[in-house]
C-alpha atoms as a PDB file:
ATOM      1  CA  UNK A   1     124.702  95.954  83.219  1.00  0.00           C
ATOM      2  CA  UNK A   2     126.023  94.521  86.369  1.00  0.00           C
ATOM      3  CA  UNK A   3     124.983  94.299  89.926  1.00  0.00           C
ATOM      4  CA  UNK A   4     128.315  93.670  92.057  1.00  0.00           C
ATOM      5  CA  UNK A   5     127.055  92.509  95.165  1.00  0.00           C
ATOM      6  CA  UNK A   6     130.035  92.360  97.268  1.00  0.00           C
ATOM      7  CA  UNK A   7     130.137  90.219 100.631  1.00  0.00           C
ATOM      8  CA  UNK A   8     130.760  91.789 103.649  1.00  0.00           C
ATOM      9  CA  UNK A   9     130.919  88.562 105.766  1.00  0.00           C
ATOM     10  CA  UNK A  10     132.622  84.916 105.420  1.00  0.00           C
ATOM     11  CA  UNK A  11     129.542  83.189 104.675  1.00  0.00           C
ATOM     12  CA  UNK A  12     126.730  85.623 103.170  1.00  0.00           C
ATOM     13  CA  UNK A  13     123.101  84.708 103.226  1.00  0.00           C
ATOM     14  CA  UNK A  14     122.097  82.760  99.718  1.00  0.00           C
ATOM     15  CA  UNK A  15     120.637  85.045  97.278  1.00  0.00           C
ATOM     16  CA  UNK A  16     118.547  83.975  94.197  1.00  0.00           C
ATOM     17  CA  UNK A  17     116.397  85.078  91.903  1.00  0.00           C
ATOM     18  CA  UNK A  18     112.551  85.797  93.289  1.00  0.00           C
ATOM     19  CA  UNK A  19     110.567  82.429  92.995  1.00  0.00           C
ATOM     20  CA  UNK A  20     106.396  82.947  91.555  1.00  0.00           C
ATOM     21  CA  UNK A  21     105.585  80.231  94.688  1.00  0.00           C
ATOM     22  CA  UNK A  22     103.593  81.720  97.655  1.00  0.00           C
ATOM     23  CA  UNK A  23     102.077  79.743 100.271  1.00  0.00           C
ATOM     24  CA  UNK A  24      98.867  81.466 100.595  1.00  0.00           C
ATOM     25  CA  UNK A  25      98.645  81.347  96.413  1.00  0.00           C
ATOM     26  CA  UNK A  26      98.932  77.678  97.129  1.00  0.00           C
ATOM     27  CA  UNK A  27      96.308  77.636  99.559  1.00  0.00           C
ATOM     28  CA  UNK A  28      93.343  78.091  96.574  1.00  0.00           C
ATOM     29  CA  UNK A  29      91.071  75.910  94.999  1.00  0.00           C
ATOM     30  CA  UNK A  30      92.601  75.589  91.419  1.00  0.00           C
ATOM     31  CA  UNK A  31      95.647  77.746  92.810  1.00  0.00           C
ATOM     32  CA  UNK A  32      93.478  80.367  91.402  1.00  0.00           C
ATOM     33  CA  UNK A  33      95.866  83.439  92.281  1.00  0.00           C
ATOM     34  CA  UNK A  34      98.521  82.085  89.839  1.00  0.00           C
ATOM     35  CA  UNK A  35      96.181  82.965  87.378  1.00  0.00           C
ATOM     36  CA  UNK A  36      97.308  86.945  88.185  1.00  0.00           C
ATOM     37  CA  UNK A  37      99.989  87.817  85.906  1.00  0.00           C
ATOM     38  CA  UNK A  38     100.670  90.708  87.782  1.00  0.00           C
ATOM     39  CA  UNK A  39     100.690  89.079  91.291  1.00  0.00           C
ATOM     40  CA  UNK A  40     103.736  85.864  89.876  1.00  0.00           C
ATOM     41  CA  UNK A  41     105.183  88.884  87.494  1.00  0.00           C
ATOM     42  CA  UNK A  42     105.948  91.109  91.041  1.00  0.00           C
ATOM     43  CA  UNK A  43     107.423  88.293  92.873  1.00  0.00           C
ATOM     44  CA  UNK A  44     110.316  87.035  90.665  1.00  0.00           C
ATOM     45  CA  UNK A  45     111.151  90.672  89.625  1.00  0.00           C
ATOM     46  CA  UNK A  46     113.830  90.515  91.759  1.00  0.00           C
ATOM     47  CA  UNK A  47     116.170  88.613  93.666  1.00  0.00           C
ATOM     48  CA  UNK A  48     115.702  87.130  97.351  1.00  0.00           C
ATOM     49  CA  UNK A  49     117.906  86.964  99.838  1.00  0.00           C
ATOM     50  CA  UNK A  50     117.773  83.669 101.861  1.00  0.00           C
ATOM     51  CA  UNK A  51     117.682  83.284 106.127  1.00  0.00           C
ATOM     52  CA  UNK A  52     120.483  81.016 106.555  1.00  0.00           C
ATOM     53  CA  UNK A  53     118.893  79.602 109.832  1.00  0.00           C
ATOM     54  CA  UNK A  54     115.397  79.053 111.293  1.00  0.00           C
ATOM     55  CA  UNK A  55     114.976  81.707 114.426  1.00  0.00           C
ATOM     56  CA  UNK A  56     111.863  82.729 116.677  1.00  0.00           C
ATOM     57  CA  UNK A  57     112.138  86.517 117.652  1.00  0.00           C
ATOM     58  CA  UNK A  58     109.317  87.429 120.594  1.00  0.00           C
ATOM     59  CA  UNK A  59     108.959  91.222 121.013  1.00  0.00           C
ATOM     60  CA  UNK A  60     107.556  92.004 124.796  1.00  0.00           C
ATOM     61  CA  UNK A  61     106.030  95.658 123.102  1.00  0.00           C
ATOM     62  CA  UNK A  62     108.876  97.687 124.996  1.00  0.00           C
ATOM     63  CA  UNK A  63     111.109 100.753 123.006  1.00  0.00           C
ATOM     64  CA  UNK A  64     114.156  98.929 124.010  1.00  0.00           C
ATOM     65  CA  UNK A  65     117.166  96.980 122.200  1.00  0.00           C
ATOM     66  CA  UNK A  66     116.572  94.478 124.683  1.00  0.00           C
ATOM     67  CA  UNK A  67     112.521  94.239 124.054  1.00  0.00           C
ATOM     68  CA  UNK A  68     113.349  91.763 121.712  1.00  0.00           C
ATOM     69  CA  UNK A  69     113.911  87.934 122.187  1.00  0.00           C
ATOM     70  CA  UNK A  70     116.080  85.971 119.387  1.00  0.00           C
ATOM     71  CA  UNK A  71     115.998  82.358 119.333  1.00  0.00           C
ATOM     72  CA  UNK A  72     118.106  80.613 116.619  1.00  0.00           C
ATOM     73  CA  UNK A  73     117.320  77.015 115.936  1.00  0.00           C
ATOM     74  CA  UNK A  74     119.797  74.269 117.439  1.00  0.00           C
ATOM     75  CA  UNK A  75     122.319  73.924 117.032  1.00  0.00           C
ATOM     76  CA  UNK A  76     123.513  77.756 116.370  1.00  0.00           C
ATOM     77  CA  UNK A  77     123.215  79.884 119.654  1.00  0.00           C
ATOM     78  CA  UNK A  78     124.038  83.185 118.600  1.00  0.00           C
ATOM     79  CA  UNK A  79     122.058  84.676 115.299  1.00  0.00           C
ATOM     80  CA  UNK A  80     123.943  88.343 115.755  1.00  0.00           C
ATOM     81  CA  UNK A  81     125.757  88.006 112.894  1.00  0.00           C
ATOM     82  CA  UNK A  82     122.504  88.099 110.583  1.00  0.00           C
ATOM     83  CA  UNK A  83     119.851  89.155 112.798  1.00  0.00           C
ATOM     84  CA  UNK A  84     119.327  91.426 115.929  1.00  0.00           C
ATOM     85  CA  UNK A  85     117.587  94.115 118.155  1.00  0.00           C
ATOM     86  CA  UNK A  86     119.203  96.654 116.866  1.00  0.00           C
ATOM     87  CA  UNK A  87     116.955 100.471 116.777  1.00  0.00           C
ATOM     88  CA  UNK A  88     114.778  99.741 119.135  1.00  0.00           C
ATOM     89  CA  UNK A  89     111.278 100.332 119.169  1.00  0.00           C
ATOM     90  CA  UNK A  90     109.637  96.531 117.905  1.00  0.00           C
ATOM     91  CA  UNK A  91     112.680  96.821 115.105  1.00  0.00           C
ATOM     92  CA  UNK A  92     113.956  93.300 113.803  1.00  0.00           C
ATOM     93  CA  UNK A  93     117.247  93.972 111.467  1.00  0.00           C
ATOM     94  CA  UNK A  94     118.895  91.722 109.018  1.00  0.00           C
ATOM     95  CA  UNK A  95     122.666  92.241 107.121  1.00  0.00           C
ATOM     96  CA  UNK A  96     122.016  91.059 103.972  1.00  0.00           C
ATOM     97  CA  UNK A  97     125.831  89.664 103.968  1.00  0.00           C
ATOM     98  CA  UNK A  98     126.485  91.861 101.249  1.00  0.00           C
ATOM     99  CA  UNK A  99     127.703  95.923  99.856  1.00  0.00           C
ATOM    100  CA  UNK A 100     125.730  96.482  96.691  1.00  0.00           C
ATOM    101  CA  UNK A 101     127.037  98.641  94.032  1.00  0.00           C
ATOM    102  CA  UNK A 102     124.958  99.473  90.527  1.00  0.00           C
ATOM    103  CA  UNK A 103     125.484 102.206  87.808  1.00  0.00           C
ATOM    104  CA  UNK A 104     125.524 105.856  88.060  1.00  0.00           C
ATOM    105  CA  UNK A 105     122.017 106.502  88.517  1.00  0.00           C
ATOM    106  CA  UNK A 106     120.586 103.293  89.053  1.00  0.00           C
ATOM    107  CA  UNK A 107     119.637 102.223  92.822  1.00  0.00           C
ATOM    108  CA  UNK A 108     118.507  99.148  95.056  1.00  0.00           C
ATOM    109  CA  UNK A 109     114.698  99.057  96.080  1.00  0.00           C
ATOM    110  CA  UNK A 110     115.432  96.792  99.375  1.00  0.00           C
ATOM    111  CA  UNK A 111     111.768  95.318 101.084  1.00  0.00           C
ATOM    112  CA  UNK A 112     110.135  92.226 102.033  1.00  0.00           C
ATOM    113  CA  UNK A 113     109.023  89.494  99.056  1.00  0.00           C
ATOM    114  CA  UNK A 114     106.255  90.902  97.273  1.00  0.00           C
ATOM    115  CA  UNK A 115     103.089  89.153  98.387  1.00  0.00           C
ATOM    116  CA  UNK A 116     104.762  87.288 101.026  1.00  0.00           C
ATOM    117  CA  UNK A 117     102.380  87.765 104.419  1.00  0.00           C
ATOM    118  CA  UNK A 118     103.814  87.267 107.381  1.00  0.00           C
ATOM    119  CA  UNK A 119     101.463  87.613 110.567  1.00  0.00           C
ATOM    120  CA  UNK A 120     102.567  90.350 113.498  1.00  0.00           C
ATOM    121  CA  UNK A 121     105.511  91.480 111.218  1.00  0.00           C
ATOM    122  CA  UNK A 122     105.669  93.822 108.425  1.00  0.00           C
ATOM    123  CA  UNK A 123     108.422  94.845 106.231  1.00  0.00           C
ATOM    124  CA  UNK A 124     110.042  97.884 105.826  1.00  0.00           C
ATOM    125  CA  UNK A 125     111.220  99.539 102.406  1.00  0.00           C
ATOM    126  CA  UNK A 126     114.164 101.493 101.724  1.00  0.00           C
ATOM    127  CA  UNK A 127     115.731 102.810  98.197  1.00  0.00           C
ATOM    128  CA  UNK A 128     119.236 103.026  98.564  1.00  0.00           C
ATOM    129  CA  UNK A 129     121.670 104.967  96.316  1.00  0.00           C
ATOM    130  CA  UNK A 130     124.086 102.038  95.534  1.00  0.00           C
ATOM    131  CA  UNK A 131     125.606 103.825  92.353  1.00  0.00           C
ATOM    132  CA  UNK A 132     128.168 105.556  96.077  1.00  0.00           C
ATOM    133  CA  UNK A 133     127.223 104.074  99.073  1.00  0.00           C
ATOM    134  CA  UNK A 134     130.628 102.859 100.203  1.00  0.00           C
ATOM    135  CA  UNK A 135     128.740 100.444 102.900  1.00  0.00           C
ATOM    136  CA  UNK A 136     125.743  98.215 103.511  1.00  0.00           C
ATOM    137  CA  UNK A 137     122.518  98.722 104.448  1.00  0.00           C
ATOM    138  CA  UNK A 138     120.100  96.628 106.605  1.00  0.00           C
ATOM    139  CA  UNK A 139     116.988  95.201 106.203  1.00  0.00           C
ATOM    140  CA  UNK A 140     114.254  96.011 108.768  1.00  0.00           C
ATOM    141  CA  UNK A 141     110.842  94.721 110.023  1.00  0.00           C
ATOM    142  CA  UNK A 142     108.804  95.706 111.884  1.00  0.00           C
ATOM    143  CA  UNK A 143     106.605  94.651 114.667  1.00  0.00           C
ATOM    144  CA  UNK A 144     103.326  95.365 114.720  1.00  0.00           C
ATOM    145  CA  UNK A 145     101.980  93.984 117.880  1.00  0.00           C
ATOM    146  CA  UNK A 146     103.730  92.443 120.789  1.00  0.00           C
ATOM    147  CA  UNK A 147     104.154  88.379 119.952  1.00  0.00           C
ATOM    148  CA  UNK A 148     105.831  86.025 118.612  1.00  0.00           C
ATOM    149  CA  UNK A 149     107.405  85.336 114.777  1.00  0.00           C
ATOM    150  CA  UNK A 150     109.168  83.137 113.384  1.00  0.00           C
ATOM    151  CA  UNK A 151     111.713  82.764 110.270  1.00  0.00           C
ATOM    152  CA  UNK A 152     112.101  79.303 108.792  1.00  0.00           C
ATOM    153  CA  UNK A 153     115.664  78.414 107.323  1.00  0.00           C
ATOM    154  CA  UNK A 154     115.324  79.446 103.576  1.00  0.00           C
ATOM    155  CA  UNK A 155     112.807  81.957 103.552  1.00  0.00           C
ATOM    156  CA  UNK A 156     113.579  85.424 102.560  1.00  0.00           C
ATOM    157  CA  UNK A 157     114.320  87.985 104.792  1.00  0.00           C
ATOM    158  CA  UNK A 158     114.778  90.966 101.957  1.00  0.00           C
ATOM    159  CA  UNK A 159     113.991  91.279  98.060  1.00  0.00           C
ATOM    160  CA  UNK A 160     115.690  94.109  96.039  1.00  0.00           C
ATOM    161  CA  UNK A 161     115.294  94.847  92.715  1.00  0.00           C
ATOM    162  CA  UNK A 162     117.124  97.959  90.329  1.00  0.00           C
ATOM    163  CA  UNK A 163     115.671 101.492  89.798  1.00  0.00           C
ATOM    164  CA  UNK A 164     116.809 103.724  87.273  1.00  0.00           C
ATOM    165  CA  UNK A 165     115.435 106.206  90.090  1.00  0.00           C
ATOM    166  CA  UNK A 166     116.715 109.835  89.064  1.00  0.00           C
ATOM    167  CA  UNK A 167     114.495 109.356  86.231  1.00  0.00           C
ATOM    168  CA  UNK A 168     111.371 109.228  88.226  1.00  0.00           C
ATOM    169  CA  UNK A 169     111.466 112.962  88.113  1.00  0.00           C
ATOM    170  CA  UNK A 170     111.139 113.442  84.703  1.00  0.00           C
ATOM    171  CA  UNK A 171     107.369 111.579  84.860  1.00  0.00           C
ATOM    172  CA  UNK A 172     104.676 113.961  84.554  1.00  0.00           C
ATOM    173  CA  UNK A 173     101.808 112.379  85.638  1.00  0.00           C
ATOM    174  CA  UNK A 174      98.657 113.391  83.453  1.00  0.00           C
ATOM    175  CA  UNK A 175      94.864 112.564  83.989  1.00  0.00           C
ATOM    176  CA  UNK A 176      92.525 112.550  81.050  1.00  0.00           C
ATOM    177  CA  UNK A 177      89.009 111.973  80.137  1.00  0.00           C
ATOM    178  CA  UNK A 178      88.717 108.422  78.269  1.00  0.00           C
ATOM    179  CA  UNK A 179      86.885 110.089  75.566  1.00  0.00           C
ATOM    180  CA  UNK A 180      89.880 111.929  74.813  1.00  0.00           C
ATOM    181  CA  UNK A 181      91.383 108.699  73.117  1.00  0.00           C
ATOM    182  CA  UNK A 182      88.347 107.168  71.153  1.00  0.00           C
ATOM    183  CA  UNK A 183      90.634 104.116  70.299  1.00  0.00           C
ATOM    184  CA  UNK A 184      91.213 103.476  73.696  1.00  0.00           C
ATOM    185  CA  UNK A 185      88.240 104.132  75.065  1.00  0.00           C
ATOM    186  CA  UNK A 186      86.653 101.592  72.540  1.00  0.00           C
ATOM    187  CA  UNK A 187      88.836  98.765  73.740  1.00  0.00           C
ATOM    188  CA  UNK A 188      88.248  99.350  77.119  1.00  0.00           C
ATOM    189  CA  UNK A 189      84.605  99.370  75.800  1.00  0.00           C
ATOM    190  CA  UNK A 190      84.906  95.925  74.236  1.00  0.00           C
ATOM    191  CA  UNK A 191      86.691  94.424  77.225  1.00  0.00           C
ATOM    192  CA  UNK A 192      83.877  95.735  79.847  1.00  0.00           C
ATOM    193  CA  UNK A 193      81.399  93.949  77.983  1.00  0.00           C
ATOM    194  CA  UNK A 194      83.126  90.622  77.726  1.00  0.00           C
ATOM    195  CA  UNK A 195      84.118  90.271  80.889  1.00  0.00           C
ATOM    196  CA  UNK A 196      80.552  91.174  82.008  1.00  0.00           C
ATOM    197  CA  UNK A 197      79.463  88.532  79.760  1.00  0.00           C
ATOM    198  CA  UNK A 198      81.906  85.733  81.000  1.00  0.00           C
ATOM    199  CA  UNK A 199      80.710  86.403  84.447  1.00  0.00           C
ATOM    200  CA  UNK A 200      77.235  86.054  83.604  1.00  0.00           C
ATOM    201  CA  UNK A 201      77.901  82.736  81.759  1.00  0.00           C
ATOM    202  CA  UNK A 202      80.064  81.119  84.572  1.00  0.00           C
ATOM    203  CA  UNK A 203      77.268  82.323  87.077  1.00  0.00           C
ATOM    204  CA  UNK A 204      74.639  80.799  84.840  1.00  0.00           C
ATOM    205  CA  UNK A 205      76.446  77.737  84.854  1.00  0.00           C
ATOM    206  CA  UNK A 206      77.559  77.607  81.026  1.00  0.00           C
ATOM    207  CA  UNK A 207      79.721  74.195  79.941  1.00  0.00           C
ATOM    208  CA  UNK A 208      82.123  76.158  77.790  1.00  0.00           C
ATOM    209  CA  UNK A 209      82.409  78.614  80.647  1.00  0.00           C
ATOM    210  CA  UNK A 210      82.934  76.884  83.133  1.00  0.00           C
ATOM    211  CA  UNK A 211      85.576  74.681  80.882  1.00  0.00           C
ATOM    212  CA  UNK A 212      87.722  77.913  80.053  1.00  0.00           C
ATOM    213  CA  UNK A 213      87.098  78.894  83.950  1.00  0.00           C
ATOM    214  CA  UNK A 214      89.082  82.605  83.234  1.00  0.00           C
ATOM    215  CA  UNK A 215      89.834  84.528  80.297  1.00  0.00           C
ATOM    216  CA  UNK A 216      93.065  84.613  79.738  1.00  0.00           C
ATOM    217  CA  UNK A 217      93.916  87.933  77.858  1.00  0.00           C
ATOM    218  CA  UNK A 218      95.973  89.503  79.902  1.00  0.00           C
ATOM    219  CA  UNK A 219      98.221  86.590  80.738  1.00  0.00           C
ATOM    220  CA  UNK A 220      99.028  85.675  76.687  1.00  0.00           C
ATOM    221  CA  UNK A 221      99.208  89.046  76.284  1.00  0.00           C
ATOM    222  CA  UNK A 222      96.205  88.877  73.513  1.00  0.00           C
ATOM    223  CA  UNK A 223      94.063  91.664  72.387  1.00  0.00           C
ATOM    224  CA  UNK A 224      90.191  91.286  72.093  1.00  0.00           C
ATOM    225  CA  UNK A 225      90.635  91.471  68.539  1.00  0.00           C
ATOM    226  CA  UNK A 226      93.094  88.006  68.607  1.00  0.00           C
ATOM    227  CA  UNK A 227      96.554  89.781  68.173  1.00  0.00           C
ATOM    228  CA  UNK A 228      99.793  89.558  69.953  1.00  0.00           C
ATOM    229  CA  UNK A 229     101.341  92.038  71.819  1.00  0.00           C
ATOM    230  CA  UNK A 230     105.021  91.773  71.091  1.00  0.00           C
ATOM    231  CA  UNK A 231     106.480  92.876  74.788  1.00  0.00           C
ATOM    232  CA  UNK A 232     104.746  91.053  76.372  1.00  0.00           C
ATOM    233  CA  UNK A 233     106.087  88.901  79.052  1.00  0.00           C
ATOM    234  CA  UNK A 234     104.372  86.050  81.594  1.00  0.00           C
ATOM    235  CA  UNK A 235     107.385  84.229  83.286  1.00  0.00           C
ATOM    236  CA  UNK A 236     110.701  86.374  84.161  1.00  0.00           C
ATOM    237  CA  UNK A 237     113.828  84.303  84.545  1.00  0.00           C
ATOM    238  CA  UNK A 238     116.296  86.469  86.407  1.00  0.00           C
ATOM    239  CA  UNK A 239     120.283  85.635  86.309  1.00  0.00           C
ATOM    240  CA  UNK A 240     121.194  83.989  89.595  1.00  0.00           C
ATOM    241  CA  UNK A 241     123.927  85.474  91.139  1.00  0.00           C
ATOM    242  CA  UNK A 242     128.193  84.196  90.042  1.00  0.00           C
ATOM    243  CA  UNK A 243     131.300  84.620  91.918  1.00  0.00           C
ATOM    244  CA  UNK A 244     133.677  86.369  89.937  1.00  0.00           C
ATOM    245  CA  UNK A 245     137.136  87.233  91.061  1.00  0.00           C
ATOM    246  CA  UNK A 246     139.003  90.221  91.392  1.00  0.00           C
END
């Protein structure tokens, strides 16, 4: 399956797959956080799309276009081709660069980065049904208290990922009583109790504990019992983007 991602201006923003690194994740003793499958798993299921220039933007707290202050980094003095003031209302909006187009019911899930914090500025979500859409869509943030941001050159301004999304109807959520799968509810058993157990030894102090410093389960994708679970995956590698002609 293909994602055409056709550009819509001379010089489109870089996109590339989602990168694991946060800032904040670095920030840890240990870089603890990258021991969170989930939390590296979320942000390289995807692909980011790059700021091709450093900017501030200052928003005053007005509902006006003009409520909002764009600086772009020297030497550029115009950023309106990639970012403005565009709905108003403490809204910062990005073109991607680029007219997305995916199979007949498959559809872009457009955002911010997953984990990526950015103080005073949040990012807005948006599916978009790319399997038709014969134009682009922007990316939007949004304010959330008069101030000051700022984008550095490289960091990502969106992150969209595929969604086979008329599917999501057929889902029937369904909420059961654990002791309706005695299996199940056995394993969850054996897991409560070892990870109550591992806590206790690290707070006590234990050598080996301390040595292992986290079980690691989840991440090899283990059971309790020692065996492998075959889908399991801990590192995606996504296909960077390729010109192709025609």
């Amino acid at each position: 399956m293909q994602l055409e991602c056709f550009t819509t201006m001379a010089e489109p923003p870089k996109m590339i797959p989602g990168r694991p690194e946060r800032k904040w994740m670095d920030g840890f003793a240990g870089r603890a956080p990258y021991r969170c499958l989930p939390l590296t798993m979320a942000n390289t299921t995807g692909w980011e799309i790059l700021c091709p220039f450093g900017f501030t933007a200052e928003w005053n707290g007005g509902a006006g276009v003009d409520a909002i202050r764009i600086l772009p980094d020297p030497p550029l003095k115009d950023a309106g081709h990639v970012v403005m003031s565009h709905f108003a209302y403490g809204t910062l909006t990005f073109h991607t660069g680029y007219l997305f187009r995916t199979q007949p019911g498959w559809a872009v899930l457009a955002g911010g980065p997953p984990n990526h914090v950015k103080h005073g500025i949040q990012p807005l979500t948006g599916l978009v049904e790319t399997d038709w859409l014969p134009f682009p869509f922007t990316m939007n943030w949004l304010f959330t208290a008069p101030g000051r941001i700022r984008f550095e050159k490289d960091e990502p301004f969106c992150f969209i990922n595929v969604v086979e999304h008329n599917r999501l109807e057929r889902v029937e959520p369904v909420i059961r009583a654990l002791d309706s799968e005695p299996e199940l509810k056995r394993e969850y058993e054996t897991w409560s109790s070892s990870r109550a157990e591992f806590n206790q030894q690290l707070k006590a102090g234990d050598p080996e504990a301390l040595k292992r410093s986290w079980q690691k389960f989840y991440f090899r994708g283990e059971t309790l019992e020692g065996g492998k679970v075959a889908s399991h995956v801990n590192k995606r590698r996504l296909k960077a983007p390729e010109p192709k002609e025609g």
